[in-house]
PDB file of N, CA and C in Angstrom:
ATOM      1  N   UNK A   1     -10.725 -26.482 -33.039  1.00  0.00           N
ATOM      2  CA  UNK A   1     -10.072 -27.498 -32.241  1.00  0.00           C
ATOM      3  C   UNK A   1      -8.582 -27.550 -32.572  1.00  0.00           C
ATOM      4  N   UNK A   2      -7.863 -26.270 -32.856  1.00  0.00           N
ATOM      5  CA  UNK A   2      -6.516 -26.065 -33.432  1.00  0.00           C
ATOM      6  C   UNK A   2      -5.723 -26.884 -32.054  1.00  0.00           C
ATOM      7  N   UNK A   3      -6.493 -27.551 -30.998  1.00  0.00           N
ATOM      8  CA  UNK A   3      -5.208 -28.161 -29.978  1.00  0.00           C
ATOM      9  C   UNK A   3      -4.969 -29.382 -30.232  1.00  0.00           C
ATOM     10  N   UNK A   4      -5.864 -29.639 -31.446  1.00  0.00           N
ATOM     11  CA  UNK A   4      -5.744 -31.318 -31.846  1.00  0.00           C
ATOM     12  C   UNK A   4      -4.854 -31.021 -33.182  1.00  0.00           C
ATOM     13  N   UNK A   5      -4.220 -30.238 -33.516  1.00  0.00           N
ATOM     14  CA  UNK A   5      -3.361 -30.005 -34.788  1.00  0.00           C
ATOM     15  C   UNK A   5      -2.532 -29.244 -34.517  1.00  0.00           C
ATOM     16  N   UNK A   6      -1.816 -29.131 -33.147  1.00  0.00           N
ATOM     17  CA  UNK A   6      -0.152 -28.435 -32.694  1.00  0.00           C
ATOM     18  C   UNK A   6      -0.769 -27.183 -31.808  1.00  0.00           C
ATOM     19  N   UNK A   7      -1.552 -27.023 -31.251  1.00  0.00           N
ATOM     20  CA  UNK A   7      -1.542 -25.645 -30.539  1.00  0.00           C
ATOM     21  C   UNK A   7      -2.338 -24.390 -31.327  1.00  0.00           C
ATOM     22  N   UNK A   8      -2.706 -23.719 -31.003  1.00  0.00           N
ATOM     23  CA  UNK A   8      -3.627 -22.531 -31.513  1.00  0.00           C
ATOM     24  C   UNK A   8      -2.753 -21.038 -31.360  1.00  0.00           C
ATOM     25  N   UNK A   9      -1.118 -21.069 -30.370  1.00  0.00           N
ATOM     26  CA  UNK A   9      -0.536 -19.601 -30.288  1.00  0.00           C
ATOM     27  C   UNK A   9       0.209 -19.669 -31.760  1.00  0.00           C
ATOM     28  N   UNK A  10       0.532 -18.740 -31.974  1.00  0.00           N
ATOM     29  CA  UNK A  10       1.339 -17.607 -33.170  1.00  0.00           C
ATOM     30  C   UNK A  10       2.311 -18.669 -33.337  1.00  0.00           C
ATOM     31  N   UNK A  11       3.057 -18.968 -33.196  1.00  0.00           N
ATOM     32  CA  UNK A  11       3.919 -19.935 -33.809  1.00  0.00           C
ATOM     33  C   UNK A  11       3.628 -21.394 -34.402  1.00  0.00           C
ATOM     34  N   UNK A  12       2.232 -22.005 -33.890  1.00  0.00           N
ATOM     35  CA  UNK A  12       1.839 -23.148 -33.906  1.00  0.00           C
ATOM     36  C   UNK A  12       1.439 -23.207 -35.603  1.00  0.00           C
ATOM     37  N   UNK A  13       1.216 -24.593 -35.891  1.00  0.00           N
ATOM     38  CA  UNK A  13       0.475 -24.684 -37.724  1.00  0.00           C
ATOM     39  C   UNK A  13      -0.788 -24.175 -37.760  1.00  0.00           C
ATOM     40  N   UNK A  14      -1.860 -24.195 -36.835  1.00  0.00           N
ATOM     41  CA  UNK A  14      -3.285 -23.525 -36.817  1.00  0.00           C
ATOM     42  C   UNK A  14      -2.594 -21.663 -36.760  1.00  0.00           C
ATOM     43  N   UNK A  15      -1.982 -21.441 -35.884  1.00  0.00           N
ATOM     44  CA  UNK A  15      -1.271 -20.039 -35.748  1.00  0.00           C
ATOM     45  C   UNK A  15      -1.014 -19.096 -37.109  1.00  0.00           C
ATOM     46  N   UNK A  16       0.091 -20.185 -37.877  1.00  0.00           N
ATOM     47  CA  UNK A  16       0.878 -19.390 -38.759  1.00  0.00           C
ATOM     48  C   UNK A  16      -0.198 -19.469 -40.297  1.00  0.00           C
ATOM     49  N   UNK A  17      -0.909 -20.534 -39.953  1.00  0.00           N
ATOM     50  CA  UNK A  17      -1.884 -20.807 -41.211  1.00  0.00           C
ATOM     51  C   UNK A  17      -3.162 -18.966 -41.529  1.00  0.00           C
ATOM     52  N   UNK A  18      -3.572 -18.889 -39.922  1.00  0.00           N
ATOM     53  CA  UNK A  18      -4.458 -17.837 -39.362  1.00  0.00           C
ATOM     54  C   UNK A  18      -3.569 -16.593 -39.686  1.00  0.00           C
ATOM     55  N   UNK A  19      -2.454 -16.599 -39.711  1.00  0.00           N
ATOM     56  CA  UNK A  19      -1.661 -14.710 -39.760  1.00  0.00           C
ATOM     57  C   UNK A  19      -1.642 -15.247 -41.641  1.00  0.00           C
ATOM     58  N   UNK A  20      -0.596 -16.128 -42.317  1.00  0.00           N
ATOM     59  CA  UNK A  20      -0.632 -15.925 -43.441  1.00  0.00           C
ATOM     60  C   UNK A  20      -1.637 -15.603 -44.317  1.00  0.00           C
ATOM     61  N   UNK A  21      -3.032 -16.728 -43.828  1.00  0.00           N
ATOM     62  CA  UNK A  21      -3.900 -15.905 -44.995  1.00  0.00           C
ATOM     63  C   UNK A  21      -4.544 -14.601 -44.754  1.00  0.00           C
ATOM     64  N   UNK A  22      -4.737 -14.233 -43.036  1.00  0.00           N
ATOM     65  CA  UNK A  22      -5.127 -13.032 -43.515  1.00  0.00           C
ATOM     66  C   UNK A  22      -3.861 -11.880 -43.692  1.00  0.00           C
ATOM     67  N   UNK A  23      -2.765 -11.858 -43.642  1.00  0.00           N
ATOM     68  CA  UNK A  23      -2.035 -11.533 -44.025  1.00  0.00           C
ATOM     69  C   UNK A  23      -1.834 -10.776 -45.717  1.00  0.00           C
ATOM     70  N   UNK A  24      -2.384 -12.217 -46.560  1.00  0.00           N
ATOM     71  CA  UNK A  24      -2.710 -12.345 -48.004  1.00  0.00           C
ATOM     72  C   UNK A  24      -4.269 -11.737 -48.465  1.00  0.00           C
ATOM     73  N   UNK A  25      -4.724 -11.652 -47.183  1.00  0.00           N
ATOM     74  CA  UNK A  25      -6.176 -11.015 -47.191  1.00  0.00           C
ATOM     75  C   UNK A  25      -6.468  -9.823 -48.049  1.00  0.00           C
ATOM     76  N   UNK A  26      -8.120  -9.498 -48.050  1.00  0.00           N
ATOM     77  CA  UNK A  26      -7.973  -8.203 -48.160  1.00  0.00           C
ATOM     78  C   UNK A  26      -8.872  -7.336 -47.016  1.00  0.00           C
ATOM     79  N   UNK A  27     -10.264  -6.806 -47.247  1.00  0.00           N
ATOM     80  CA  UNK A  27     -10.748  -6.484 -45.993  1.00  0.00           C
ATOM     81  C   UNK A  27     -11.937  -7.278 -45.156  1.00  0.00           C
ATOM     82  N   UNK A  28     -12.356  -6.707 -44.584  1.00  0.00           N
ATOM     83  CA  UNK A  28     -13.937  -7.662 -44.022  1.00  0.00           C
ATOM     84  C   UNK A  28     -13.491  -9.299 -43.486  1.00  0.00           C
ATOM     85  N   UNK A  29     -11.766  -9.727 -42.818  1.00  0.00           N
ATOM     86  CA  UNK A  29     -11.720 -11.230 -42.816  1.00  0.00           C
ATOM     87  C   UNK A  29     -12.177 -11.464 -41.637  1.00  0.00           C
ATOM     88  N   UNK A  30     -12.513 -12.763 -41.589  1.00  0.00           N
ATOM     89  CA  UNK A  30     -13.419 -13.434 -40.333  1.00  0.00           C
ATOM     90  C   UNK A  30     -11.812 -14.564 -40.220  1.00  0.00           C
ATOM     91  N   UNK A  31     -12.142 -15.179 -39.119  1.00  0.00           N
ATOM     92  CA  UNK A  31     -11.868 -16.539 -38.320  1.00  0.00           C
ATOM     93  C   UNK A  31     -12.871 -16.861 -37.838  1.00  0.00           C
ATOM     94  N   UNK A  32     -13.060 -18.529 -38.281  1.00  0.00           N
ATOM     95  CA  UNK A  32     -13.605 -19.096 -37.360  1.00  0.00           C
ATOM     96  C   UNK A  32     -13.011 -20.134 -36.235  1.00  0.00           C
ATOM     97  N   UNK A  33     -13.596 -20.630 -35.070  1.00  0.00           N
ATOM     98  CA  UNK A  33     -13.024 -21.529 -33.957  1.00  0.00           C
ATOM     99  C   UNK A  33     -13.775 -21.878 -33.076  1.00  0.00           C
ATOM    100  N   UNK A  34     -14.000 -22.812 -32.794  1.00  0.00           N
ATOM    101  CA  UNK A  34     -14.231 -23.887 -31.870  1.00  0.00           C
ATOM    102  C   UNK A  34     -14.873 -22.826 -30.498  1.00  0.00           C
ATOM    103  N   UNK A  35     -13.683 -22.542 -29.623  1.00  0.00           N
ATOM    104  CA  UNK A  35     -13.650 -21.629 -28.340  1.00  0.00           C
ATOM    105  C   UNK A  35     -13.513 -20.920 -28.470  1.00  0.00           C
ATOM    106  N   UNK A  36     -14.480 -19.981 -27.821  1.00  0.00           N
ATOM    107  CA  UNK A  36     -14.506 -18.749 -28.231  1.00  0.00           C
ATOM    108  C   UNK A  36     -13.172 -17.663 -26.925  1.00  0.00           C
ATOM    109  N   UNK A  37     -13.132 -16.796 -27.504  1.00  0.00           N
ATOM    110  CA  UNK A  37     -11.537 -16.221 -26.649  1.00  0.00           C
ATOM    111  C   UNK A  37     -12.282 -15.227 -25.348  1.00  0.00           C
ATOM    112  N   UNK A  38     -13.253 -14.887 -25.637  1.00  0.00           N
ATOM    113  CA  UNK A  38     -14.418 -14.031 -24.429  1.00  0.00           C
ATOM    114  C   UNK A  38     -15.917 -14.660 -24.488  1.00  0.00           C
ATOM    115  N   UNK A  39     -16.375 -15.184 -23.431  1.00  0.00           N
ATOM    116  CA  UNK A  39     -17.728 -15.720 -23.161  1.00  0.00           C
ATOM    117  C   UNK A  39     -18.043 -15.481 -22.435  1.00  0.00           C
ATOM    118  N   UNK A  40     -19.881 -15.195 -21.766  1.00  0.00           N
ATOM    119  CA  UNK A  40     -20.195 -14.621 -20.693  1.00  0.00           C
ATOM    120  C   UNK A  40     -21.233 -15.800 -20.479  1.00  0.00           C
ATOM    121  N   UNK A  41     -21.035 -17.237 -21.088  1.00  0.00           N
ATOM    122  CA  UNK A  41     -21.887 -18.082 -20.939  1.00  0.00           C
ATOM    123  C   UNK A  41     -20.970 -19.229 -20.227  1.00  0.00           C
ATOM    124  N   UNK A  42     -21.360 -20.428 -19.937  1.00  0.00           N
ATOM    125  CA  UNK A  42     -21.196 -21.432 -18.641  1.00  0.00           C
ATOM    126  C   UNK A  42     -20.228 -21.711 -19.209  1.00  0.00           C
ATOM    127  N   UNK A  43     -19.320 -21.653 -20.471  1.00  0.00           N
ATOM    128  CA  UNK A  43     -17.691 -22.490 -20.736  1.00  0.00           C
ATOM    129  C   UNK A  43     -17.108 -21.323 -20.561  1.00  0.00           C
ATOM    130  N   UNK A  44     -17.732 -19.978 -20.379  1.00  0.00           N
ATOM    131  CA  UNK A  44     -16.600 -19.303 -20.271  1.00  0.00           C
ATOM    132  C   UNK A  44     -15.336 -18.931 -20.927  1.00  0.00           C
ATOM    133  N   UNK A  45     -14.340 -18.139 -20.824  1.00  0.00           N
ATOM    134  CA  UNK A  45     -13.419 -17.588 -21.827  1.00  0.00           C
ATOM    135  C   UNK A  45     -12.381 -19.183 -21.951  1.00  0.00           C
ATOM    136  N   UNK A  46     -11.550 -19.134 -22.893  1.00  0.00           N
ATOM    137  CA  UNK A  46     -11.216 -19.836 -22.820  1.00  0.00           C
ATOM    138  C   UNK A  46      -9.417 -19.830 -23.790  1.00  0.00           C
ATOM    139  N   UNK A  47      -8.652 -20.347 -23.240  1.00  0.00           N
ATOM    140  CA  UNK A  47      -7.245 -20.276 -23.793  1.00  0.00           C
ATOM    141  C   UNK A  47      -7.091 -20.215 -24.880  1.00  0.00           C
ATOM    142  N   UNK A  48      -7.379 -21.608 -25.744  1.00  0.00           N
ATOM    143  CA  UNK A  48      -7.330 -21.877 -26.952  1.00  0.00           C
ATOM    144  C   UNK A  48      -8.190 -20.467 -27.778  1.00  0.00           C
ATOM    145  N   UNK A  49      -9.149 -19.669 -27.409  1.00  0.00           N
ATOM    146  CA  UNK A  49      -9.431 -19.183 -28.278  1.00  0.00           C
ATOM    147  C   UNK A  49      -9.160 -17.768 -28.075  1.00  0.00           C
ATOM    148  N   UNK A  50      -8.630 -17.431 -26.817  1.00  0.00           N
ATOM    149  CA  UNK A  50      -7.591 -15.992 -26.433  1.00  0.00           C
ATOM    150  C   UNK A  50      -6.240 -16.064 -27.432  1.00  0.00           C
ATOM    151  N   UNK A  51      -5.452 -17.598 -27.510  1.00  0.00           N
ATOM    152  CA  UNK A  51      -4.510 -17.566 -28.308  1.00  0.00           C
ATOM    153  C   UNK A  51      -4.870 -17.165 -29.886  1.00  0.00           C
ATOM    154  N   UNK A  52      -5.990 -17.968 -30.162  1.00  0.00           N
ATOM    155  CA  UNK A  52      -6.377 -17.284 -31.978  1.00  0.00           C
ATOM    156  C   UNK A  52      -6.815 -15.988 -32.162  1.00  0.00           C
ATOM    157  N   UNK A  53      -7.301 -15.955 -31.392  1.00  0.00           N
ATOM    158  CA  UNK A  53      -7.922 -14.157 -31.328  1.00  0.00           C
ATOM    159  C   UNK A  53      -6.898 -13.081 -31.231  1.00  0.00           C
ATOM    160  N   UNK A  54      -5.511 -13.707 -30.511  1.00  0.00           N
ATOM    161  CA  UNK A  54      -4.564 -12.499 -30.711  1.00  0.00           C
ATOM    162  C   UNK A  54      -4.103 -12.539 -32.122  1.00  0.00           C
ATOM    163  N   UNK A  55      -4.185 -13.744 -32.393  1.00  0.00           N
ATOM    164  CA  UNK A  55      -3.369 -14.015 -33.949  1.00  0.00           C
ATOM    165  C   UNK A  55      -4.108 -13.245 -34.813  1.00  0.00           C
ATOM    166  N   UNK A  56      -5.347 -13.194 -34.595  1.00  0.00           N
ATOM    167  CA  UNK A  56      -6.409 -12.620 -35.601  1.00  0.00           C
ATOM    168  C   UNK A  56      -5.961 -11.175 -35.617  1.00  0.00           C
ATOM    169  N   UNK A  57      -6.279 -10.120 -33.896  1.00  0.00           N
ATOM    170  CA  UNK A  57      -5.954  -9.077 -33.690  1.00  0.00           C
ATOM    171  C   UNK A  57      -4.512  -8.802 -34.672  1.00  0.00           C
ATOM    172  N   UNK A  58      -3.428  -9.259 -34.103  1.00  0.00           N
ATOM    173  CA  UNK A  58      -2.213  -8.881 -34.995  1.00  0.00           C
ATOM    174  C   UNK A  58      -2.292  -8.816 -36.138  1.00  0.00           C
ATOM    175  N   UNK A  59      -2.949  -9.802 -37.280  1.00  0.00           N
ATOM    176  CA  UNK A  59      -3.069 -10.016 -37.985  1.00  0.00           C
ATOM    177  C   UNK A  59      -4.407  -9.011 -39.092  1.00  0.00           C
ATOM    178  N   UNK A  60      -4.366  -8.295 -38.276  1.00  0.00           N
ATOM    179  CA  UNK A  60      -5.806  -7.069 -38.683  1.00  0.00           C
ATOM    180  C   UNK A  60      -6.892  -7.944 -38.926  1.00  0.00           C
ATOM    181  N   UNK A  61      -7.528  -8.872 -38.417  1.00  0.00           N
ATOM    182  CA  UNK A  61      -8.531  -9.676 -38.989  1.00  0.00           C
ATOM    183  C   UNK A  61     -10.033  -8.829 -38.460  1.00  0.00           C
ATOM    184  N   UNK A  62     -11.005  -9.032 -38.887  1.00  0.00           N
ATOM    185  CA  UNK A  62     -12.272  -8.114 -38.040  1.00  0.00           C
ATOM    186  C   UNK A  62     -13.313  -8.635 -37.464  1.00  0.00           C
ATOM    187  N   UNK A  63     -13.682 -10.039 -37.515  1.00  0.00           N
ATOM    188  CA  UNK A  63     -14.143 -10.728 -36.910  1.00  0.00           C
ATOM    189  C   UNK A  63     -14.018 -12.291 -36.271  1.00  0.00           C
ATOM    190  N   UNK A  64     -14.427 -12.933 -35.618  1.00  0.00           N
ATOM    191  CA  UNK A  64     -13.626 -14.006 -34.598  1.00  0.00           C
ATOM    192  C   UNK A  64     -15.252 -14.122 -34.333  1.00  0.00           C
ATOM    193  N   UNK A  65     -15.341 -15.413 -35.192  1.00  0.00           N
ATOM    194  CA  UNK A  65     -16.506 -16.192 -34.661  1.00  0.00           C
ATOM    195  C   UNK A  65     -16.224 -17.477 -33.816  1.00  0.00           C
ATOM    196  N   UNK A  66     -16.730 -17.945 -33.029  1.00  0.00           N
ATOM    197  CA  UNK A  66     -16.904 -19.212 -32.291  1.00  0.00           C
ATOM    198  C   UNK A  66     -18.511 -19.772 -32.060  1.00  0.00           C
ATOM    199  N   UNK A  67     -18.517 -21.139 -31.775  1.00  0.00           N
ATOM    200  CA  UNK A  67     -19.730 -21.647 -30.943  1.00  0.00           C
ATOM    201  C   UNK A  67     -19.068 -21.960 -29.120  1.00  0.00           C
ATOM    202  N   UNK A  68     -19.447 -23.441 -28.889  1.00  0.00           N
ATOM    203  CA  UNK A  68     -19.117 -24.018 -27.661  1.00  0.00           C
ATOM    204  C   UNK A  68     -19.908 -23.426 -26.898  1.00  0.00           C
ATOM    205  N   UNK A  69     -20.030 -22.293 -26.481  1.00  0.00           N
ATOM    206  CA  UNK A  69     -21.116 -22.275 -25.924  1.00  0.00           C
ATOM    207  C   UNK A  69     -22.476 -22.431 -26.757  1.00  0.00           C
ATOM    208  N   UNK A  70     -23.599 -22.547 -25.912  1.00  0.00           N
ATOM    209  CA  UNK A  70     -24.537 -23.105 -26.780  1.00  0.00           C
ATOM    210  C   UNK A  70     -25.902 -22.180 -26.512  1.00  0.00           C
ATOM    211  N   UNK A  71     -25.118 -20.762 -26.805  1.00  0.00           N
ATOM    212  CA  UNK A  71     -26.126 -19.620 -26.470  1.00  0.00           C
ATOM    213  C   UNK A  71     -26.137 -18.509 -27.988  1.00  0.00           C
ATOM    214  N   UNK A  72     -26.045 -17.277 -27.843  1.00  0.00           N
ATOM    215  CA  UNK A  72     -25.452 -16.595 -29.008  1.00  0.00           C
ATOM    216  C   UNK A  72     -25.259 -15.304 -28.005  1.00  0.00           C
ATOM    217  N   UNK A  73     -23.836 -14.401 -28.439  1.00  0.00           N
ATOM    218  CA  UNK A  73     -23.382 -13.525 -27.468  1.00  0.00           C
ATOM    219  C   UNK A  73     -22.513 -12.742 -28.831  1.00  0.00           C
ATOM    220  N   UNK A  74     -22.747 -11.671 -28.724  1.00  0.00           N
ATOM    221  CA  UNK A  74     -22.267 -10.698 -29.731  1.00  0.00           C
ATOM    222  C   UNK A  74     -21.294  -9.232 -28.719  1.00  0.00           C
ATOM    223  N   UNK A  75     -20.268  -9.242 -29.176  1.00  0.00           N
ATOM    224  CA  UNK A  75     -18.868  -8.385 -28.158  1.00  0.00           C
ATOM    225  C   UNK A  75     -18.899  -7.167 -28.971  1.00  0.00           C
ATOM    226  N   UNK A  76     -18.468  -6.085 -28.364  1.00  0.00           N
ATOM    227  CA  UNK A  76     -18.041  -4.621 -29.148  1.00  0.00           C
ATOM    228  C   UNK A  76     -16.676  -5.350 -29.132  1.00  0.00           C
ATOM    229  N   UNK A  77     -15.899  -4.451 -30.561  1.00  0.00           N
ATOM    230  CA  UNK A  77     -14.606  -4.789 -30.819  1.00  0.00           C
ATOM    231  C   UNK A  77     -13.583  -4.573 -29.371  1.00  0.00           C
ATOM    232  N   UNK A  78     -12.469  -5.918 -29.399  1.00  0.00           N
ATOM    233  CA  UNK A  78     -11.862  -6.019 -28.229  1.00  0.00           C
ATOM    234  C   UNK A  78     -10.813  -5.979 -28.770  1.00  0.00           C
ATOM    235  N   UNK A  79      -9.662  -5.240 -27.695  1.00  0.00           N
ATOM    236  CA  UNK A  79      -8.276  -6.010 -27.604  1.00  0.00           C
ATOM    237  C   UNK A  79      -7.566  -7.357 -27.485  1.00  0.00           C
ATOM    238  N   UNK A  80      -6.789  -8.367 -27.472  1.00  0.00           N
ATOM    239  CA  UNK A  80      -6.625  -9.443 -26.975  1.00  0.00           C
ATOM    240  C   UNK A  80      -6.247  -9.232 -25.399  1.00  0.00           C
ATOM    241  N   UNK A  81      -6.461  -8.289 -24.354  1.00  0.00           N
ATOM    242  CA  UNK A  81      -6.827  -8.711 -23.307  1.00  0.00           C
ATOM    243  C   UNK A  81      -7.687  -8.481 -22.404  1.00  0.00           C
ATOM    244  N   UNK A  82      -8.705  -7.861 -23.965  1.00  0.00           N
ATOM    245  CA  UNK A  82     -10.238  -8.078 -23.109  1.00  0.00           C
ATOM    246  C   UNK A  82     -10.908  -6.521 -22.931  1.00  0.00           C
ATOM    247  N   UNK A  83      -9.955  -5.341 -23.452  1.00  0.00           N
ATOM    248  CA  UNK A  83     -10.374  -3.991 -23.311  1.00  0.00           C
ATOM    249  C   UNK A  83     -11.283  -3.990 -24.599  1.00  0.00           C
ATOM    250  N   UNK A  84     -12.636  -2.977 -24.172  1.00  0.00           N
ATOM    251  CA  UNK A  84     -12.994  -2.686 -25.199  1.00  0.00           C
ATOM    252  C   UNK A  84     -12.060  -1.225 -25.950  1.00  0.00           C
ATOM    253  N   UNK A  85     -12.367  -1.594 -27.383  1.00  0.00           N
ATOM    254  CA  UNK A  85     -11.293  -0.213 -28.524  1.00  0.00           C
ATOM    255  C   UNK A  85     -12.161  -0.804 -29.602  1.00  0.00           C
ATOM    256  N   UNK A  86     -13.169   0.094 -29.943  1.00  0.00           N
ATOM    257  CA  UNK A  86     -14.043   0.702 -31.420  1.00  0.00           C
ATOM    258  C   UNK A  86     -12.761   0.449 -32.462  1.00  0.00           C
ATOM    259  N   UNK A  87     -11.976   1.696 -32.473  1.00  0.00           N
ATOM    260  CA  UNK A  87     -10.969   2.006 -33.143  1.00  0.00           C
ATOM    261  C   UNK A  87     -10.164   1.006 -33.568  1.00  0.00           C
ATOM    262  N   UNK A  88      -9.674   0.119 -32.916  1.00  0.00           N
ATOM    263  CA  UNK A  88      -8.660  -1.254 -32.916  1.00  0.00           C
ATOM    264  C   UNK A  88      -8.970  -2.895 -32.659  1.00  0.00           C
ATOM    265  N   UNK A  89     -10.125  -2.779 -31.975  1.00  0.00           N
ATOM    266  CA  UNK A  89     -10.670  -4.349 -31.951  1.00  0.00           C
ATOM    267  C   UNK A  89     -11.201  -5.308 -32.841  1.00  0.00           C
ATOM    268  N   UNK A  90     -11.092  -6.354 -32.403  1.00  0.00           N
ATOM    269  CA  UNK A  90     -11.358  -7.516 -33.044  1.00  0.00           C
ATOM    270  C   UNK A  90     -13.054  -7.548 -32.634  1.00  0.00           C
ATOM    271  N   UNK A  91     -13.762  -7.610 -33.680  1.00  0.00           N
ATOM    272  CA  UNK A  91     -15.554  -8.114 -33.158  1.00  0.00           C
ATOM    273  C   UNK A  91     -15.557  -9.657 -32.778  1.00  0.00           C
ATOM    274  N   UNK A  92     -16.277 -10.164 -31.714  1.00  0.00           N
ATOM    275  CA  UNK A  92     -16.471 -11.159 -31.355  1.00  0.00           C
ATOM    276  C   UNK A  92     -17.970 -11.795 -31.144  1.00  0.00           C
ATOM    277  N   UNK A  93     -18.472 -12.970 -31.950  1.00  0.00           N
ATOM    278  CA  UNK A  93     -19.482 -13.560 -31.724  1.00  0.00           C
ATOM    279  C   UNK A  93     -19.565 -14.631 -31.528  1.00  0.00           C
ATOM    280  N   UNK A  94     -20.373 -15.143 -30.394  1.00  0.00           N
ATOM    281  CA  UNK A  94     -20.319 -16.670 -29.804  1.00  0.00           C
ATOM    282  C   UNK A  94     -21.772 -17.359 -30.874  1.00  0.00           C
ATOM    283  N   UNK A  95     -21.726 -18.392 -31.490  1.00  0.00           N
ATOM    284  CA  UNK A  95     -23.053 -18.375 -31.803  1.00  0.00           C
ATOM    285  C   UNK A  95     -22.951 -20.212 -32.129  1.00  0.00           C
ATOM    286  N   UNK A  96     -23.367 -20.380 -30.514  1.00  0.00           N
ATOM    287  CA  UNK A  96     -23.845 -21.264 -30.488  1.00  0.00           C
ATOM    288  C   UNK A  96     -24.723 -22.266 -30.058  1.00  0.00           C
ATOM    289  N   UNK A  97     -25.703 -21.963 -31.176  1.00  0.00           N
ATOM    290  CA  UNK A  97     -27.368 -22.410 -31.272  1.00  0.00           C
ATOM    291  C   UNK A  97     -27.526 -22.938 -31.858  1.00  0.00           C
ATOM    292  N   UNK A  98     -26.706 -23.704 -32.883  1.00  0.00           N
ATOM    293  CA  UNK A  98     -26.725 -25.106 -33.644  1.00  0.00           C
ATOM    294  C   UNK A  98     -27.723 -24.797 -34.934  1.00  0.00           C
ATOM    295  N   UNK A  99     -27.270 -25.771 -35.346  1.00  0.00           N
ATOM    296  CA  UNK A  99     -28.220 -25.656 -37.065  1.00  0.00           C
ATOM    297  C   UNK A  99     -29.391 -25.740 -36.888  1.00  0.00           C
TER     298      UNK A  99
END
């Protein structure tokens, strides 16, 4: 819910918080978020989480979890605009089926 704490793009405090640590990272880092940035379920893709997901991408991160939807949906690694790339993508999983 990084839109209730300044915005979720690259410059924002959810933004710069997401590049520094994995930045400081080492391998295997996840994000997690709220909206997910690609969904093939009824909320559909969604801004807020296209903006973290690039941050992640830039940021070499390797996975980008979300719920909101209230299904579970597992992505081959993506670009931030949605191409699939093995080689360069971000993995994406929607998983949301609640505790």
């Amino acid at each position: 819910m990084c839109a209730e704490v300044g915005g979720c793009k690259a410059g924002s405090p959810q933004g710069r918080f997401i590049a520094d640590y994995l930045g400081r990272a080492g391998t295997c880092e996840l994000v997690f978020d709220h909206h997910p940035a690609f969904s093939d379920g009824g909320q559909g893709d969604s801004a807020e989480g296209k903006a973290l997901f690039n941050v992640t991408y830039q940021s070499r991160g390797e996975l980008f979890l979300s719920g909101h939807d209230h299904n579970y949906q597992r992505f081959a690694p993506r670009l931030p605009n949605g191409a699939v790339s093995v080689s360069e993508g971000v993995r994406q999983f929607v998983i949301g089926t609640g505790g």
